[in-house]
Each structure stands twice: as C-alpha cells, then as structure tokens.
PDB file of N, CA and C in Angstrom:
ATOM      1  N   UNK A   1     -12.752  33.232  21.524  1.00  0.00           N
ATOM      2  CA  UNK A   1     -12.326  34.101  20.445  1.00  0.00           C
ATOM      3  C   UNK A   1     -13.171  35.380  20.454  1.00  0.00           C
ATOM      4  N   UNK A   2     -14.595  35.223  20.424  1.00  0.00           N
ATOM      5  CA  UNK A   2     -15.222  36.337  20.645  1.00  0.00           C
ATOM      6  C   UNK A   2     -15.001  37.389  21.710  1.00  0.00           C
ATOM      7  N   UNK A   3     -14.809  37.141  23.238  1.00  0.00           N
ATOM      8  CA  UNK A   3     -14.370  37.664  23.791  1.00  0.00           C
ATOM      9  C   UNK A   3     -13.581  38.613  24.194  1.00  0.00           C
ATOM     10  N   UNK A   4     -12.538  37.606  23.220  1.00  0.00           N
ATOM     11  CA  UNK A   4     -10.859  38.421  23.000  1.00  0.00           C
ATOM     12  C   UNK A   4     -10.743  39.239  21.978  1.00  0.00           C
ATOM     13  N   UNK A   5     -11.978  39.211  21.154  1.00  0.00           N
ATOM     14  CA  UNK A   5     -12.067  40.225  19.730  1.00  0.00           C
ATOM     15  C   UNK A   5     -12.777  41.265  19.607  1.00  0.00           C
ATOM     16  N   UNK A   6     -14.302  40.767  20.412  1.00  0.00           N
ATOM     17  CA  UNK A   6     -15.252  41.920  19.852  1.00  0.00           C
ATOM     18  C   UNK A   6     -15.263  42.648  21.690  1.00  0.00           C
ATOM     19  N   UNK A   7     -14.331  43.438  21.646  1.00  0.00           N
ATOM     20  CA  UNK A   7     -14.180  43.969  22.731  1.00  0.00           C
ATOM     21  C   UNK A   7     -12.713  45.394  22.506  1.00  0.00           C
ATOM     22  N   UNK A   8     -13.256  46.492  23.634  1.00  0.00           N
ATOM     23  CA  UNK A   8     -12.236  47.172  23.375  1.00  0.00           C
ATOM     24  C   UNK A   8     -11.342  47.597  24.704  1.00  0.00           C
ATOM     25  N   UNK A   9     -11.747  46.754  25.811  1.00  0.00           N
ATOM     26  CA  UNK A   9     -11.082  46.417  26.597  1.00  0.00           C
ATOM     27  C   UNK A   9      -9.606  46.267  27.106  1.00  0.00           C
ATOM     28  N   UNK A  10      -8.819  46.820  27.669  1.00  0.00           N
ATOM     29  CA  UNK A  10      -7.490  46.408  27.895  1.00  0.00           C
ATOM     30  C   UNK A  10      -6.889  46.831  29.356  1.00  0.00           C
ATOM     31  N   UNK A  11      -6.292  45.788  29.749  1.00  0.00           N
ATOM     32  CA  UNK A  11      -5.426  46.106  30.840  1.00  0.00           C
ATOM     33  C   UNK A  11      -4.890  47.484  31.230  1.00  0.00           C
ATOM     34  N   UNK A  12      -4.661  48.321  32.032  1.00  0.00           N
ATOM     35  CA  UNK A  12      -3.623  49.329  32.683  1.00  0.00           C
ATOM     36  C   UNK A  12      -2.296  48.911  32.230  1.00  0.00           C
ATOM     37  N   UNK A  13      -1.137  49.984  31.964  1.00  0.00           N
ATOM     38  CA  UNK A  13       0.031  49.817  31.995  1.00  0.00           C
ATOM     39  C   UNK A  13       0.579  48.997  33.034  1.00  0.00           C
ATOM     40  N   UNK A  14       1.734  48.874  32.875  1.00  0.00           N
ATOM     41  CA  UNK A  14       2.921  48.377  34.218  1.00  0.00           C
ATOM     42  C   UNK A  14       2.276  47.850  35.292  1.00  0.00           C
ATOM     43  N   UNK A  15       1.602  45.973  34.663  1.00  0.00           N
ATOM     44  CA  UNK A  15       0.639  45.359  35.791  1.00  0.00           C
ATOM     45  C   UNK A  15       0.527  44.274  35.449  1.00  0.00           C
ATOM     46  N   UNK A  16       2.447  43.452  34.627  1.00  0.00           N
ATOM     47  CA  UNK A  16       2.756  42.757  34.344  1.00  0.00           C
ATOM     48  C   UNK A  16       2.928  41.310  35.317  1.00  0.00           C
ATOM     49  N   UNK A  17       3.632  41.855  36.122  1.00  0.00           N
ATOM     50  CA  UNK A  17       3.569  40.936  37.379  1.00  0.00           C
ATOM     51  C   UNK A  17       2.291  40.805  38.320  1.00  0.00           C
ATOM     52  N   UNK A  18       1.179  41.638  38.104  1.00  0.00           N
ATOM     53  CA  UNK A  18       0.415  41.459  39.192  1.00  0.00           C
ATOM     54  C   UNK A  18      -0.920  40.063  38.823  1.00  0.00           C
ATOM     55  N   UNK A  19      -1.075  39.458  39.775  1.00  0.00           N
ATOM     56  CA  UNK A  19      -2.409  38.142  39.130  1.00  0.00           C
ATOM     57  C   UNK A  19      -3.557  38.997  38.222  1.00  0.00           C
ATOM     58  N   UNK A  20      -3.917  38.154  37.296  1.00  0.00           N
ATOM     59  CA  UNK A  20      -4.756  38.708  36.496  1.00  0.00           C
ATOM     60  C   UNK A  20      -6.153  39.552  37.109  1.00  0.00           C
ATOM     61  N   UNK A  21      -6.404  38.398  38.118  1.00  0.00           N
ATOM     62  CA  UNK A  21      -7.652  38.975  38.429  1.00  0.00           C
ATOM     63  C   UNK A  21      -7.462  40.472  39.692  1.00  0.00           C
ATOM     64  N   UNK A  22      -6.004  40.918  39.978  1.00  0.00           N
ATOM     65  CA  UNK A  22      -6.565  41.925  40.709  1.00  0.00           C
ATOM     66  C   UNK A  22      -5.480  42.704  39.582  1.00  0.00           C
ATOM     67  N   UNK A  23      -5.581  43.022  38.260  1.00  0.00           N
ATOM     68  CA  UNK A  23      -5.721  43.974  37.530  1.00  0.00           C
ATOM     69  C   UNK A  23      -6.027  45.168  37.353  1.00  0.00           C
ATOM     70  N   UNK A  24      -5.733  46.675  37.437  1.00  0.00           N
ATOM     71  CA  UNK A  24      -6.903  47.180  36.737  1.00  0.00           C
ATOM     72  C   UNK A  24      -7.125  47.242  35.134  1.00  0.00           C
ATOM     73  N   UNK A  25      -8.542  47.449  34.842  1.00  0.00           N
ATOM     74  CA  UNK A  25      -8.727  47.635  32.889  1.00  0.00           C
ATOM     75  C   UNK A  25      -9.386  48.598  32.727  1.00  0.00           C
ATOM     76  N   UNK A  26      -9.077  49.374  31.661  1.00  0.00           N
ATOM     77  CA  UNK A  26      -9.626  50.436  30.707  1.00  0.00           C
ATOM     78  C   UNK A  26     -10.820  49.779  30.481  1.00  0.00           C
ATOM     79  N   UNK A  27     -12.030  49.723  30.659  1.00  0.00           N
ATOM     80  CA  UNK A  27     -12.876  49.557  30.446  1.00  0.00           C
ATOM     81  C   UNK A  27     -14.131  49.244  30.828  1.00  0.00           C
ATOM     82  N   UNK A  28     -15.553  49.235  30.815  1.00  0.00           N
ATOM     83  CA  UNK A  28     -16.205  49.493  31.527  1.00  0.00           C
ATOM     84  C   UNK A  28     -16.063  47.975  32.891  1.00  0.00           C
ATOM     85  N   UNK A  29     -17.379  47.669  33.393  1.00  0.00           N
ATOM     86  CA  UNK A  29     -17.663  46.574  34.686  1.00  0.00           C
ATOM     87  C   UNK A  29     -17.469  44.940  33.667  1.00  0.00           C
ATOM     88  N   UNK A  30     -18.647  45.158  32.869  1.00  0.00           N
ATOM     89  CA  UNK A  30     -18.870  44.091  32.060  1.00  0.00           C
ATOM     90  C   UNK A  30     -17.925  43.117  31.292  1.00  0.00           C
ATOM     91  N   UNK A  31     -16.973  44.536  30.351  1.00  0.00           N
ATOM     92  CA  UNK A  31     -16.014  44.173  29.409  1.00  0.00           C
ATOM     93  C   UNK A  31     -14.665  43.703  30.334  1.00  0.00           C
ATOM     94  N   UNK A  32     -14.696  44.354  31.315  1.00  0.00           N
ATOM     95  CA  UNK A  32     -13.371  43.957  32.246  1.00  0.00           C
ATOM     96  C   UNK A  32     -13.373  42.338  33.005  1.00  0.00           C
ATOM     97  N   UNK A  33     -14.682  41.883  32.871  1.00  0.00           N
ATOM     98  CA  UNK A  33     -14.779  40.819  33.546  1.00  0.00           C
ATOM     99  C   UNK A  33     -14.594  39.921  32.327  1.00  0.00           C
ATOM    100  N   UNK A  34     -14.729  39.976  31.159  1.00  0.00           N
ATOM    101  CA  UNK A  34     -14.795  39.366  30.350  1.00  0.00           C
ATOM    102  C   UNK A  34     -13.251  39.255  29.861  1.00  0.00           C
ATOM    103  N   UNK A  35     -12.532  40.514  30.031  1.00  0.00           N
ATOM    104  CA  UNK A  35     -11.412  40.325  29.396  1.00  0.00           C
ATOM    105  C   UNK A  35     -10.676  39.504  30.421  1.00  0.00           C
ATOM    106  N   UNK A  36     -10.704  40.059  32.183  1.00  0.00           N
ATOM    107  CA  UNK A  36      -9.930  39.063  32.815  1.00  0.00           C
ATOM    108  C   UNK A  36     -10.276  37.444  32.918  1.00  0.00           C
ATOM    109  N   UNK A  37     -11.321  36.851  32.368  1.00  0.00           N
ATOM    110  CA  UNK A  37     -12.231  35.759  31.822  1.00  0.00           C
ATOM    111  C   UNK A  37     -11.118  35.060  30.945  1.00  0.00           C
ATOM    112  N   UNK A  38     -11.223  35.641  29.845  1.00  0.00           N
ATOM    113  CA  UNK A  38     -10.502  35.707  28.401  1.00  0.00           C
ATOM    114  C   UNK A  38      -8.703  35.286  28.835  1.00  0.00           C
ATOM    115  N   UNK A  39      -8.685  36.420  29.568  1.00  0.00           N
ATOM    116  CA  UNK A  39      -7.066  36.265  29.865  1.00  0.00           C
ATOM    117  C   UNK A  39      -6.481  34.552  30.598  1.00  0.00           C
ATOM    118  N   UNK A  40      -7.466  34.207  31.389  1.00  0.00           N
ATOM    119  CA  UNK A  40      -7.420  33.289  32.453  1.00  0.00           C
ATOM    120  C   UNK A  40      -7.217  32.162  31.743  1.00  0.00           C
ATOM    121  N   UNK A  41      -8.864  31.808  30.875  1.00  0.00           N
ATOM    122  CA  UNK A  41      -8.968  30.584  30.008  1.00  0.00           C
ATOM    123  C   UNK A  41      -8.095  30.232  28.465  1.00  0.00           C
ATOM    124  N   UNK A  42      -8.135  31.281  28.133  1.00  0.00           N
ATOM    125  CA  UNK A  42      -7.460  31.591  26.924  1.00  0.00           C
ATOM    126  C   UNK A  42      -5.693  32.372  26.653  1.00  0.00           C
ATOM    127  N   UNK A  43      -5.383  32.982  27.366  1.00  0.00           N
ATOM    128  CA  UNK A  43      -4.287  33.238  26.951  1.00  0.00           C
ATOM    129  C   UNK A  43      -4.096  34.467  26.803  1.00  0.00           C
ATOM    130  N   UNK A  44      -3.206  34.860  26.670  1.00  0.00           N
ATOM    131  CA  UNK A  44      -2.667  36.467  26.060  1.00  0.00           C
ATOM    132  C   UNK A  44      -3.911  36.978  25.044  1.00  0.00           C
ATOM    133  N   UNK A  45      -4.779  37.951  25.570  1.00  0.00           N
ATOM    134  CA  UNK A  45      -5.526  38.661  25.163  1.00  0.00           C
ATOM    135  C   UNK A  45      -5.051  39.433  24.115  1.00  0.00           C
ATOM    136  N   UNK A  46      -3.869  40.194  24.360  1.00  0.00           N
ATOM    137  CA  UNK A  46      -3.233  41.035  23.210  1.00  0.00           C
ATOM    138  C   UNK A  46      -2.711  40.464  22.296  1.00  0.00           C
ATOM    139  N   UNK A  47      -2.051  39.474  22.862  1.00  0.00           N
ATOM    140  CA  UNK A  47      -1.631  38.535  21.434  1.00  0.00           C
ATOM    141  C   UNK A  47      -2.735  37.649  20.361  1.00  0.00           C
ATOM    142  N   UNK A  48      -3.813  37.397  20.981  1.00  0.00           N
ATOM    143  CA  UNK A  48      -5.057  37.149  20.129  1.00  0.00           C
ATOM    144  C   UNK A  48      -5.127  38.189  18.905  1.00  0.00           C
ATOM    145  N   UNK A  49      -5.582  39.265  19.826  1.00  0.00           N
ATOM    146  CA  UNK A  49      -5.536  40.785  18.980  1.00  0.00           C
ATOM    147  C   UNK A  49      -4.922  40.697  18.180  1.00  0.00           C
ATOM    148  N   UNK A  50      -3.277  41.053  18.314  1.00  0.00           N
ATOM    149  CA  UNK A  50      -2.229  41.141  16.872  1.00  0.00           C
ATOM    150  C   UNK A  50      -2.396  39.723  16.352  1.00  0.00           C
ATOM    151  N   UNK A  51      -2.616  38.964  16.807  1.00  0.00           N
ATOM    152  CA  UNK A  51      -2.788  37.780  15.417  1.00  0.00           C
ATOM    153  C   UNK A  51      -4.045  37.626  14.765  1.00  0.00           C
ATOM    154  N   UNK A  52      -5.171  38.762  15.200  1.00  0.00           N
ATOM    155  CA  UNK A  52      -6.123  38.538  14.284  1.00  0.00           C
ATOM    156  C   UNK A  52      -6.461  39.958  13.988  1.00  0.00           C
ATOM    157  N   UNK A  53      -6.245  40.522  13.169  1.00  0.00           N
ATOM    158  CA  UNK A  53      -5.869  41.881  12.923  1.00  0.00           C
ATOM    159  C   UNK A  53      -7.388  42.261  12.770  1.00  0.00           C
ATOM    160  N   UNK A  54      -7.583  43.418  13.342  1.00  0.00           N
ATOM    161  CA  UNK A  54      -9.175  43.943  13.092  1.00  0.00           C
ATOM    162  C   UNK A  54      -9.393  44.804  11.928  1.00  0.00           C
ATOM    163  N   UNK A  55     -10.523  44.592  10.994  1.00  0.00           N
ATOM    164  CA  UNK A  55     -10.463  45.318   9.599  1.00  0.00           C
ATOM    165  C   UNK A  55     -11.928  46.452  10.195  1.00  0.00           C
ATOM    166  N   UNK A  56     -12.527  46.165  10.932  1.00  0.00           N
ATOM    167  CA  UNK A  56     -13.778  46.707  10.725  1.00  0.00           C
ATOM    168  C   UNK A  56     -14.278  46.308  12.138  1.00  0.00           C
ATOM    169  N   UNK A  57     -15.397  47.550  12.776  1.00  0.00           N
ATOM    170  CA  UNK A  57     -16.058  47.344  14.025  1.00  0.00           C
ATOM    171  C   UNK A  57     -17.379  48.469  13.877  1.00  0.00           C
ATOM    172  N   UNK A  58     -18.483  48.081  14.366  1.00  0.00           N
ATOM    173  CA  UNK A  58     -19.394  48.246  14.926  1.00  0.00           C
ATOM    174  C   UNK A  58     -19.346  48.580  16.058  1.00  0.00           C
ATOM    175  N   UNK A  59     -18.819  49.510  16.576  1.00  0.00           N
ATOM    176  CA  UNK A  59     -18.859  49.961  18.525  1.00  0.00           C
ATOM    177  C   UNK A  59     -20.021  49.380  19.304  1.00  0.00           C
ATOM    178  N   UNK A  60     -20.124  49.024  20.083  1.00  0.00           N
ATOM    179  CA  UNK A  60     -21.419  48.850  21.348  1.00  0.00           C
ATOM    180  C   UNK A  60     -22.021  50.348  21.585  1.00  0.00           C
ATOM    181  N   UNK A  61     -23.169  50.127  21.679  1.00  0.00           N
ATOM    182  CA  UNK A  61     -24.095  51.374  21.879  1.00  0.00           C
ATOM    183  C   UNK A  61     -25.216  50.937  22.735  1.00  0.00           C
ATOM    184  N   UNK A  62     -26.139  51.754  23.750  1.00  0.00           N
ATOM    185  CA  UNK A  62     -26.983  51.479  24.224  1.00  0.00           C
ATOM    186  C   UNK A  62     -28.183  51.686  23.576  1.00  0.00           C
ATOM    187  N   UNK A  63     -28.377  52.196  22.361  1.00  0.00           N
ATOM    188  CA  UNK A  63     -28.849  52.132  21.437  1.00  0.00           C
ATOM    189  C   UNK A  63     -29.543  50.659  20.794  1.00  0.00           C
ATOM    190  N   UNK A  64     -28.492  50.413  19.973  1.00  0.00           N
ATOM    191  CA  UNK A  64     -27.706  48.955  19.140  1.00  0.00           C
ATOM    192  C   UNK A  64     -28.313  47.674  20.133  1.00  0.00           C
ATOM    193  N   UNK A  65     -27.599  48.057  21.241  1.00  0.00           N
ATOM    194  CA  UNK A  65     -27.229  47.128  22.491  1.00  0.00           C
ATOM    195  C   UNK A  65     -26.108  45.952  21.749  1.00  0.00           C
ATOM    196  N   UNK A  66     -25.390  45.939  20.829  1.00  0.00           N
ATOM    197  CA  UNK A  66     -24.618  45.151  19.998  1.00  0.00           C
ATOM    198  C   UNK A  66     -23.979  45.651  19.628  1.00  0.00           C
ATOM    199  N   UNK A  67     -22.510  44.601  19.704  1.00  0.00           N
ATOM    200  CA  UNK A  67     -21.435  44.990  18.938  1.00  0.00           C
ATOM    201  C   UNK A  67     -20.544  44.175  18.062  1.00  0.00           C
ATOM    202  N   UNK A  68     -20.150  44.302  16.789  1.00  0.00           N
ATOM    203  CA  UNK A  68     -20.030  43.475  16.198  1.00  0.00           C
ATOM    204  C   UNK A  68     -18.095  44.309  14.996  1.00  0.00           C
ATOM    205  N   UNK A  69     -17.414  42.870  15.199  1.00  0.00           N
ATOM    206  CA  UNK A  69     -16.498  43.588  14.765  1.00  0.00           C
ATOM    207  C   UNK A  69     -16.146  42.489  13.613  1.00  0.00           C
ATOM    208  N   UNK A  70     -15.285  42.848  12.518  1.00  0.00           N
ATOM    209  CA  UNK A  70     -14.149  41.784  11.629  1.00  0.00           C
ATOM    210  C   UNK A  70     -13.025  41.596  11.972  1.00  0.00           C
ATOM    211  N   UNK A  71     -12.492  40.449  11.538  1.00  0.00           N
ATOM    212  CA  UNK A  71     -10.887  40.250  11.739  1.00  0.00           C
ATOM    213  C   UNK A  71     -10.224  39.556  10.750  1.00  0.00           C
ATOM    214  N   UNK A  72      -9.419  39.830  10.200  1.00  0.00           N
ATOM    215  CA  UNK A  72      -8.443  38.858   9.314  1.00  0.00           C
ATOM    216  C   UNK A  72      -8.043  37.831  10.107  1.00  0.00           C
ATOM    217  N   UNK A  73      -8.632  36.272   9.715  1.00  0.00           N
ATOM    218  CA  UNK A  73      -8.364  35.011  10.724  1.00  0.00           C
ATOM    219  C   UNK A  73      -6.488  34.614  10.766  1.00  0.00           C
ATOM    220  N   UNK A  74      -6.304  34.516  12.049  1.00  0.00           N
ATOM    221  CA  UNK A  74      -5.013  34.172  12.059  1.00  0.00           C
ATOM    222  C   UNK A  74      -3.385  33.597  11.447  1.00  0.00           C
ATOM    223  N   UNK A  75      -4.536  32.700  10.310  1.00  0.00           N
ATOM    224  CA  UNK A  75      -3.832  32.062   8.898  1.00  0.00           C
ATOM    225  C   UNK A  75      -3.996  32.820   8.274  1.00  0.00           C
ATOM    226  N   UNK A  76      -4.171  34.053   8.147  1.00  0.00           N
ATOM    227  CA  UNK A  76      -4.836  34.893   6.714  1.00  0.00           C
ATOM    228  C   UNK A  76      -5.509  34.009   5.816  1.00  0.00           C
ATOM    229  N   UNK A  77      -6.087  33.096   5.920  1.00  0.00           N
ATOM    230  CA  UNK A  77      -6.966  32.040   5.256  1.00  0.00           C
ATOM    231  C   UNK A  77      -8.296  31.934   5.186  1.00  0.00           C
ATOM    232  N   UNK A  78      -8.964  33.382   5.752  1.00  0.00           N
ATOM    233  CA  UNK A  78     -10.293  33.926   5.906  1.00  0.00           C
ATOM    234  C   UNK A  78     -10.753  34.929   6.853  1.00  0.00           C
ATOM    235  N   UNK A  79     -11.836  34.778   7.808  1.00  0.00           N
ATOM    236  CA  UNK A  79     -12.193  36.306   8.724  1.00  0.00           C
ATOM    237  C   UNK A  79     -13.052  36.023   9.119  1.00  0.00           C
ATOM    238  N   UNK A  80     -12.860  36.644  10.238  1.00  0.00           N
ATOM    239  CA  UNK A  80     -14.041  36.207  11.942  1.00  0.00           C
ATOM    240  C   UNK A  80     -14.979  37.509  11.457  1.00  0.00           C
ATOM    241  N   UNK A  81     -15.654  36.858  11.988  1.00  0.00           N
ATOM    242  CA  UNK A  81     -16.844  37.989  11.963  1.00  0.00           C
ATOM    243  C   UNK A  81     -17.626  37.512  13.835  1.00  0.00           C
ATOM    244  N   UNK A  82     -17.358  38.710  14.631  1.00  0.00           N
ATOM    245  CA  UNK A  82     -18.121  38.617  15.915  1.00  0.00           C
ATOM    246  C   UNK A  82     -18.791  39.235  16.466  1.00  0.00           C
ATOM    247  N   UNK A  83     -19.426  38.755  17.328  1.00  0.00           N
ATOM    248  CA  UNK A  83     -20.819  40.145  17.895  1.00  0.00           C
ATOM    249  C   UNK A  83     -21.121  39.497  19.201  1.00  0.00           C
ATOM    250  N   UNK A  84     -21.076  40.329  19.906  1.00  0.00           N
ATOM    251  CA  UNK A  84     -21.608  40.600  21.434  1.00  0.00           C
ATOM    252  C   UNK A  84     -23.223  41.490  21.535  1.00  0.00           C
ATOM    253  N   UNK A  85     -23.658  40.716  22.289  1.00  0.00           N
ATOM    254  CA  UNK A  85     -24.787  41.478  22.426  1.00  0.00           C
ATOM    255  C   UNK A  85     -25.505  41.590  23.885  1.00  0.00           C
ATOM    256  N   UNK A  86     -26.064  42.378  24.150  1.00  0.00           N
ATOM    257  CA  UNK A  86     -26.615  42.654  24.968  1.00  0.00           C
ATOM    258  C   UNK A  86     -28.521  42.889  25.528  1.00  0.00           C
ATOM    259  N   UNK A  87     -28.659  42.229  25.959  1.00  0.00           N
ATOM    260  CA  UNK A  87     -30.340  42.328  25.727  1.00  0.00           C
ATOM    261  C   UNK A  87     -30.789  43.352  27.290  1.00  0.00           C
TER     262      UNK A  87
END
C-alpha cells in the first residue's frame, strides 16, 4: 500500500501491452523500481490510486529525505497515512 501511495511515480503513455518490467516511468531510478515492484506484486498501481483518493502530501526532498502523504481509505471508513523515507 505504501508503495502504491506515497509515491508520484507513473508509467509512460501507450505501454499497455508491453511487460511491466521493460516499461518506461516518469520518475526518478528509485521510485520506478518501486512502482514496477508495486505493479508486479500488487496490482494496478493506478487503480490503488483512484480507490484511495489522496487528501494531502508532503513531497520527498533531499532535505526532509521523507515523504509522507494522506489518503481517504478505500471504504471511506478512515485514512492511510504513509511515509517513505530515506536515510
């Protein structure tokens, strides 16, 4: 879940048919491995997304080194709260 949330990661257009892992993604080395990760074990990455709607994010910074976002949980029956971090 974290993966698929606290990330801003996404696939290239029109790269429906191609295997996940030779993809390209909008996004940096790290987050791309994670999302094609995500995609593999878990499922439709984007569809995670729209079913857990994001209210609020904290961007990643090299700063921070953390990133931390909200989500309205899938039941609308509460809210993720996630964070990635980086040391």
């Amino acid at each position: 879940m974290v993966s698929a949330l606290c990330s801003r990661a996404e696939f290239a257009g029109g790269q429906q048919g191609t295997p996940v892992m030779k993809r390209d993604v909008n996004g940096d080395a790290s987050e791309a491995a994670l999302l094609k990760f995500t995609e593999l074990t878990a499922g439709n990455v984007m569809d995670i997304r729209k079913k857990n709607l994001k209210l609020a994010e904290i961007p990643f910074n090299s700063t921070n080194k953390f990133q931390v976002s909200v989500h309205i949980s899938e039941n609308k029956n509460g809210y993720h709260l996630v964070m990635k971090v980086s040391s």
